[in-house]
C-alpha atoms as a PDB file:
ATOM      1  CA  UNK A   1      -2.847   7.449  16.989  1.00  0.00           C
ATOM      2  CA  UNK A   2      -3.502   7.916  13.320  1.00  0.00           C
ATOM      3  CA  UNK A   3      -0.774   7.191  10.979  1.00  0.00           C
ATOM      4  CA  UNK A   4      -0.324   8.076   6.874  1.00  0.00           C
ATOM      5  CA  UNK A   5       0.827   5.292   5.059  1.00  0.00           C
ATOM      6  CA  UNK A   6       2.345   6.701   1.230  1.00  0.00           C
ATOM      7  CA  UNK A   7       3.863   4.441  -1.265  1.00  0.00           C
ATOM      8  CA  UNK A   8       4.535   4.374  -5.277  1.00  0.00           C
ATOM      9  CA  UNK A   9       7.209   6.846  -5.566  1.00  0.00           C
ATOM     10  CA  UNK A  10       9.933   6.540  -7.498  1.00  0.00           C
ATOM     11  CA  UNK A  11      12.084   7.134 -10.744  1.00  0.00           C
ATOM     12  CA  UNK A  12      10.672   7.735 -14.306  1.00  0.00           C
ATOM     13  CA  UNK A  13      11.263   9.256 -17.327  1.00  0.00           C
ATOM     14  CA  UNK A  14       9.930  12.417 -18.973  1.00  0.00           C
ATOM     15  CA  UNK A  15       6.235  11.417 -20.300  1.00  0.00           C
ATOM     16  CA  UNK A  16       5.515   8.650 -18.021  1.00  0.00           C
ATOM     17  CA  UNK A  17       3.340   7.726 -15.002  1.00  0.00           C
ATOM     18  CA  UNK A  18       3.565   6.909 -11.978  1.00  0.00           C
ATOM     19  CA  UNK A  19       0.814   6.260  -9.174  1.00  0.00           C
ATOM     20  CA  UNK A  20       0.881   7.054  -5.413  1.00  0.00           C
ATOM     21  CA  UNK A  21      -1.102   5.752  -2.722  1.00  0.00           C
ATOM     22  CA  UNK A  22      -2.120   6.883   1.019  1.00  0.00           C
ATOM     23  CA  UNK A  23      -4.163   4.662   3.609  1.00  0.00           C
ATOM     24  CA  UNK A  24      -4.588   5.954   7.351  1.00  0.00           C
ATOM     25  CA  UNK A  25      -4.313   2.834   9.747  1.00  0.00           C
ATOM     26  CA  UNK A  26      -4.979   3.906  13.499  1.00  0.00           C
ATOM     27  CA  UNK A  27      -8.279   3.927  15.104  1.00  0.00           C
ATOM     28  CA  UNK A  28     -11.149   6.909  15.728  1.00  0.00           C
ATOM     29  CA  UNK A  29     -10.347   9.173  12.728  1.00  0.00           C
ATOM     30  CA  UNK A  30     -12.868  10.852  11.436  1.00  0.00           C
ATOM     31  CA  UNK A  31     -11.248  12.323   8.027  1.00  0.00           C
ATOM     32  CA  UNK A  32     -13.108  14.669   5.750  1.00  0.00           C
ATOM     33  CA  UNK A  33     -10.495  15.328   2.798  1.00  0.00           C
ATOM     34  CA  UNK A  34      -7.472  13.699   1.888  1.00  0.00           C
ATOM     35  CA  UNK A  35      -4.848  15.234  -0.388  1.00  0.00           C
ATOM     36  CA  UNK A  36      -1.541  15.624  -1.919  1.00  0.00           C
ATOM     37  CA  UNK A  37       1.429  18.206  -1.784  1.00  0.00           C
ATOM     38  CA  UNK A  38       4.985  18.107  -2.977  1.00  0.00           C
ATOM     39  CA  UNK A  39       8.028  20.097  -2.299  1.00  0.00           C
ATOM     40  CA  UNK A  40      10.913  20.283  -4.401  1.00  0.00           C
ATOM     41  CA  UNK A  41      14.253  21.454  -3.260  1.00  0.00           C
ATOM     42  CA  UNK A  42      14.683  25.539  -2.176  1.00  0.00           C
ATOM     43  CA  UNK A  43      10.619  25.345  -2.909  1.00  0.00           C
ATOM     44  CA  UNK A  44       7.803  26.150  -0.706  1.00  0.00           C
ATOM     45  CA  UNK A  45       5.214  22.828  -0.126  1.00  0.00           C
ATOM     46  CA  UNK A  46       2.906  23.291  -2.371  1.00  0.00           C
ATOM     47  CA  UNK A  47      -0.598  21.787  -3.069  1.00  0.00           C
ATOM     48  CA  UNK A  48      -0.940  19.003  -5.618  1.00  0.00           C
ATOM     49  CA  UNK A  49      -4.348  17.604  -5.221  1.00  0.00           C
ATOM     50  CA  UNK A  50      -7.429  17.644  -2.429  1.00  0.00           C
ATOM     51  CA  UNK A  51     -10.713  16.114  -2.517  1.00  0.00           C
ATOM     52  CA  UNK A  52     -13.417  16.381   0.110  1.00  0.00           C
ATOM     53  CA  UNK A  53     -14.844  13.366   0.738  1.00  0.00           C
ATOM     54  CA  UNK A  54     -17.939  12.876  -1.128  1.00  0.00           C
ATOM     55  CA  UNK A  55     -17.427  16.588  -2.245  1.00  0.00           C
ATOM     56  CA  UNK A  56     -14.948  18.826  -4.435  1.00  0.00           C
ATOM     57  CA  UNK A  57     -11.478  18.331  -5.947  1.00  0.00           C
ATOM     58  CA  UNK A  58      -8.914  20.517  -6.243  1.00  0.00           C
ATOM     59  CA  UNK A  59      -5.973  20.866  -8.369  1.00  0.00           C
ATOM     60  CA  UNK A  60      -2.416  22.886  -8.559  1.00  0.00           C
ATOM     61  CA  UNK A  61      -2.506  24.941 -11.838  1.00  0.00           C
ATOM     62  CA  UNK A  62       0.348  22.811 -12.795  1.00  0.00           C
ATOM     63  CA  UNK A  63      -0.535  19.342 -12.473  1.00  0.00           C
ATOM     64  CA  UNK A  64      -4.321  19.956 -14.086  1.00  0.00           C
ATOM     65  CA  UNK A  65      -5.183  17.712 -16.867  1.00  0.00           C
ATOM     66  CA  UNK A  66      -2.350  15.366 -16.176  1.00  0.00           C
ATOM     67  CA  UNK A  67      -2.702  14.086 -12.272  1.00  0.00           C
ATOM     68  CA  UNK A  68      -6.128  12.625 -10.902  1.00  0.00           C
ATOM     69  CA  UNK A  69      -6.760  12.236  -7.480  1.00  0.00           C
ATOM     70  CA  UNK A  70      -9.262   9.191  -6.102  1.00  0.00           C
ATOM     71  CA  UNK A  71     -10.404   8.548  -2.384  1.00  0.00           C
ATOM     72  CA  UNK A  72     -12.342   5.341  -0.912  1.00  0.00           C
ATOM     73  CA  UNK A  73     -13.737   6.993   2.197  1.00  0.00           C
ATOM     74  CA  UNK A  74     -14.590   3.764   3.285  1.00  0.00           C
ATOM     75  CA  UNK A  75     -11.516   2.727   3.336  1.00  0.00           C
ATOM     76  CA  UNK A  76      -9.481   6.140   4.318  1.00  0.00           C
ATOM     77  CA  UNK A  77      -7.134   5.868   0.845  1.00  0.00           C
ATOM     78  CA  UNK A  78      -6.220   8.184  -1.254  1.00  0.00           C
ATOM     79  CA  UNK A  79      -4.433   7.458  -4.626  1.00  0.00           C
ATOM     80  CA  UNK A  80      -2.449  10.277  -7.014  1.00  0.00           C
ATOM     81  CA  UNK A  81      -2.689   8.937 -10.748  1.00  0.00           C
ATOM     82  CA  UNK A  82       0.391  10.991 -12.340  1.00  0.00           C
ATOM     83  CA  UNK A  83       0.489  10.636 -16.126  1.00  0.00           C
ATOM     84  CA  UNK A  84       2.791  12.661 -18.564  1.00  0.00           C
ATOM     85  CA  UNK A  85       5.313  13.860 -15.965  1.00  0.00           C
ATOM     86  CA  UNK A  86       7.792  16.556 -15.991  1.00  0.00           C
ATOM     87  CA  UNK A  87      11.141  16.990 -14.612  1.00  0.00           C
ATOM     88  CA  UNK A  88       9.529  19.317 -12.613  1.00  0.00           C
ATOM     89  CA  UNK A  89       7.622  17.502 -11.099  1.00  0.00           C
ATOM     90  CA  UNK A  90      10.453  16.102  -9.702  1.00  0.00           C
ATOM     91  CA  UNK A  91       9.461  16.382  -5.367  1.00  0.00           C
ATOM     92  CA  UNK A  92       8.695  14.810  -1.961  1.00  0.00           C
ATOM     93  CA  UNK A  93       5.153  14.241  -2.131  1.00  0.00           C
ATOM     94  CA  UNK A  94       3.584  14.390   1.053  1.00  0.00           C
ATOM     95  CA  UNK A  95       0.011  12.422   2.075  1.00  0.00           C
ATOM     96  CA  UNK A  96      -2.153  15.054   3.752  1.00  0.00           C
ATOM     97  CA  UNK A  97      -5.514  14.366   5.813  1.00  0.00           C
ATOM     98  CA  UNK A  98      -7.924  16.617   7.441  1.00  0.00           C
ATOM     99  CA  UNK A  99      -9.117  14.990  10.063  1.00  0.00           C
ATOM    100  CA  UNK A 100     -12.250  16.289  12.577  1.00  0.00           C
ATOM    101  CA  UNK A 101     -10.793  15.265  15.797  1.00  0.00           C
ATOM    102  CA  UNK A 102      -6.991  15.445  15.158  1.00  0.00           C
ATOM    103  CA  UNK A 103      -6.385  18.526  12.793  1.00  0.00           C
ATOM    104  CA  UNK A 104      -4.333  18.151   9.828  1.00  0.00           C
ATOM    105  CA  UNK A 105      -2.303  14.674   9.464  1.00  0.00           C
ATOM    106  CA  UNK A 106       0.909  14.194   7.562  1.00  0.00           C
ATOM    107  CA  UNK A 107       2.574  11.088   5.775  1.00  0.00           C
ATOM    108  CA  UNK A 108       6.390  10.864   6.045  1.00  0.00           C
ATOM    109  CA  UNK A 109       7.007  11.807   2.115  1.00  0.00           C
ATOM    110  CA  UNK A 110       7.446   9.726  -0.726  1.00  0.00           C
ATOM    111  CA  UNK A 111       9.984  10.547  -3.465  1.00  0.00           C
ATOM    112  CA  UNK A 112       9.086  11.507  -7.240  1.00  0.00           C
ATOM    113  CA  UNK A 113      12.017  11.910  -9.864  1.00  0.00           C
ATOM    114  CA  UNK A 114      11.532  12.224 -13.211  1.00  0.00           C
ATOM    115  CA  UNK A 115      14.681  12.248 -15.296  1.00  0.00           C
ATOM    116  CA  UNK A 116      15.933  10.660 -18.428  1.00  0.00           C
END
């Protein structure tokens, strides 16, 4: 059983920064790309950020210039760097790995609000 561990949500203002993190704890996962989506409230889940391990990134259109995303393969993390948020950024962010066994794995969600 593999398991997404997300943490480093939480509540800031307009212009600042926040960071999430995602480890996978469990045993014989072989994960390929590790990512991030959000979904805000009457909103679709949409992606944030994606990175194939030892290969590309991708971004939304909407977080580009403002959010990098960092693995460790070794290590199966994943960190979001979110500077210069928006209220609408305001979302569940969800933890996302690909994994070559097990398919697509899921965090539980981790909760982004930025208001003043």
């Amino acid at each position: 059983q593999v398991q997404l561990v997300e943490s480093g949500g939480g509540l800031v203002q307009p212009g600042g920064r926040l960071r999430l993190s995602c480890a996978a704890s469990g045993s014989r996962f072989n994960i390929y790309a590790m990512g991030w989506y959000r979904q805000a409230p009457g909103k679709q889940r949409e992606l944030v950020a994606r990175t194939q391990i030892g290969g590309s990134t991708n971004y939304g259109d909407s977080v580009k210039g403002r959010f990098t995303i960092s693995s460790v393969s070794a290590k199966n993390t994943v960190s979001l760097q979110m500077n210069n948020l928006k209220p609408e950024d305001t979302a569940v962010y969800f933890c996302n790995a690909d994994d070559l066994g097990l398919g697509g794995l899921w965090g539980q969600g981790t909760q982004v609000t930025v208001s003043s």
